[in-house]
Protein backbone atom coordinates (compact mmCIF):
# COMPACT_ATOMS: atom_id res chain seq x y z
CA UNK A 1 -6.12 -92.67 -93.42
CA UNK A 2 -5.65 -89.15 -92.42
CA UNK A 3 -5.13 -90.41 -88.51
CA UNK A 4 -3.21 -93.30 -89.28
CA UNK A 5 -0.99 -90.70 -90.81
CA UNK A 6 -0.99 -87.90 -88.14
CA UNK A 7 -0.57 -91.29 -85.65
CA UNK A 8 2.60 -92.64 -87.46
CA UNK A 9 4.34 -89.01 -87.60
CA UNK A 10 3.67 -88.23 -84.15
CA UNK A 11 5.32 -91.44 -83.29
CA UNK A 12 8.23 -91.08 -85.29
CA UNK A 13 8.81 -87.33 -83.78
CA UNK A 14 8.06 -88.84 -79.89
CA UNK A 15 10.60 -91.64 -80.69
CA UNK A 16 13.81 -88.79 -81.57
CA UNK A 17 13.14 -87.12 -77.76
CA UNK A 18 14.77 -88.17 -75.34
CA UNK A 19 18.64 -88.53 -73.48
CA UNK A 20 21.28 -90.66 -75.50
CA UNK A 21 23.63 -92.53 -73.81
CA UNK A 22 23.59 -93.90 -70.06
CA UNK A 23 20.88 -92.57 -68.29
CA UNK A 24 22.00 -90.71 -64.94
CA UNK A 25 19.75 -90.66 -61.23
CA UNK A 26 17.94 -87.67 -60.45
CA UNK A 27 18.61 -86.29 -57.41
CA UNK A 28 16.52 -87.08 -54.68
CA UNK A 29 13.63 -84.68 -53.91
CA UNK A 30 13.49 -85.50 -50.11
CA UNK A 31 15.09 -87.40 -47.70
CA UNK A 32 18.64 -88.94 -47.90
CA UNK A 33 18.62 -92.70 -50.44
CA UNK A 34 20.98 -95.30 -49.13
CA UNK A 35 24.52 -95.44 -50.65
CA UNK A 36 24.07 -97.83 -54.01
CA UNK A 37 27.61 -98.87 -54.12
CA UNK A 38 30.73 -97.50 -56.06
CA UNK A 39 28.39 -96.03 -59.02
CA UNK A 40 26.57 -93.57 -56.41
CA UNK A 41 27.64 -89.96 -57.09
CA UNK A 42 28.26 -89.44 -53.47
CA UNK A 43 30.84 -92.07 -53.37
CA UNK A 44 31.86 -91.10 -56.66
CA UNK A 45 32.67 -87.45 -55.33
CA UNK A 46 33.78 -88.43 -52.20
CA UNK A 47 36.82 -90.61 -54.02
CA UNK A 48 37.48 -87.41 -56.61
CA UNK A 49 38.18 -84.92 -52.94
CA UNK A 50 40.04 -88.21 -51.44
CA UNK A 51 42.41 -88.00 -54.62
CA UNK A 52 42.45 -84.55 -54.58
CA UNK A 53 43.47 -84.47 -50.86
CA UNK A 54 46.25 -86.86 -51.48
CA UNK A 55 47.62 -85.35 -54.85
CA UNK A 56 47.30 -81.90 -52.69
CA UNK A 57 49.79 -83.84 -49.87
CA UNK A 58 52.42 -85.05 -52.11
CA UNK A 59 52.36 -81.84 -54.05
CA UNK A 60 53.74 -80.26 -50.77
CA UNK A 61 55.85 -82.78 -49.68
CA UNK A 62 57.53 -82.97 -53.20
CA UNK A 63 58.16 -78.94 -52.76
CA UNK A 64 59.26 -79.19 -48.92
CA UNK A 65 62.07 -81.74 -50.24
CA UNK A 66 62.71 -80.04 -53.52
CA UNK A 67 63.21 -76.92 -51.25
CA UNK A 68 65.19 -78.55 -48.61
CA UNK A 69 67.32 -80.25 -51.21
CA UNK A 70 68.28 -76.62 -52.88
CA UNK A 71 69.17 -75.33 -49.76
CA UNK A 72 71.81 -78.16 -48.98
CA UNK A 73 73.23 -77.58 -52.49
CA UNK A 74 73.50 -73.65 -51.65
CA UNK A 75 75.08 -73.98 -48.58
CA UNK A 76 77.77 -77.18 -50.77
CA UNK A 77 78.03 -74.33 -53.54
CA UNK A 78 78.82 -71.36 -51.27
CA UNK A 79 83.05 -71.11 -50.58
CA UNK A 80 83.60 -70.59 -47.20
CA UNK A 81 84.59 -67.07 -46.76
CA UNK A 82 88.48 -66.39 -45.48
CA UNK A 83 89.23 -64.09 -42.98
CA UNK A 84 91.02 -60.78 -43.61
């Protein structure tokens, strides 16, 4: 009785370990694994710096317009200046 009891507690405290949730690859600890598709974290990074990249490149082309743009309203909002 007495290991039928210290069996079914040890069970019960084995079954709480563990991750909840999806369970994520270890890294590798050699070599280079092929590519598994669009859920590898290597493709999953590489489309993060790809976005990054491109919110990066209309970030600056929004200010080079925004800054061109104020520049022709200046020059529209500054009166010619008369001669004396």
């Amino acid at each position: 009785m007495r290991t039928v009891l210290i069996l079914l507690l040890s069970v019960s405290a084995l079954s709480a370990c563990g991750l909840r949730g999806p369970l994520k690859r270890a890294t590798p600890l050699w070599g280079n694994p092929p590519n598994e598709g669009p859920l590898d974290p290597r493709t999953i990074k590489a489309a993060e710096e790809a976005a990054a990249a491109e919110k990066a490149r209309k970030d600056a082309e929004r200010k080079a317009a925004d800054a061109a743009r104020r520049q022709e309203l200046e020059q529209q909002a500054t009166p010619p200046a008369t001669p004396q």
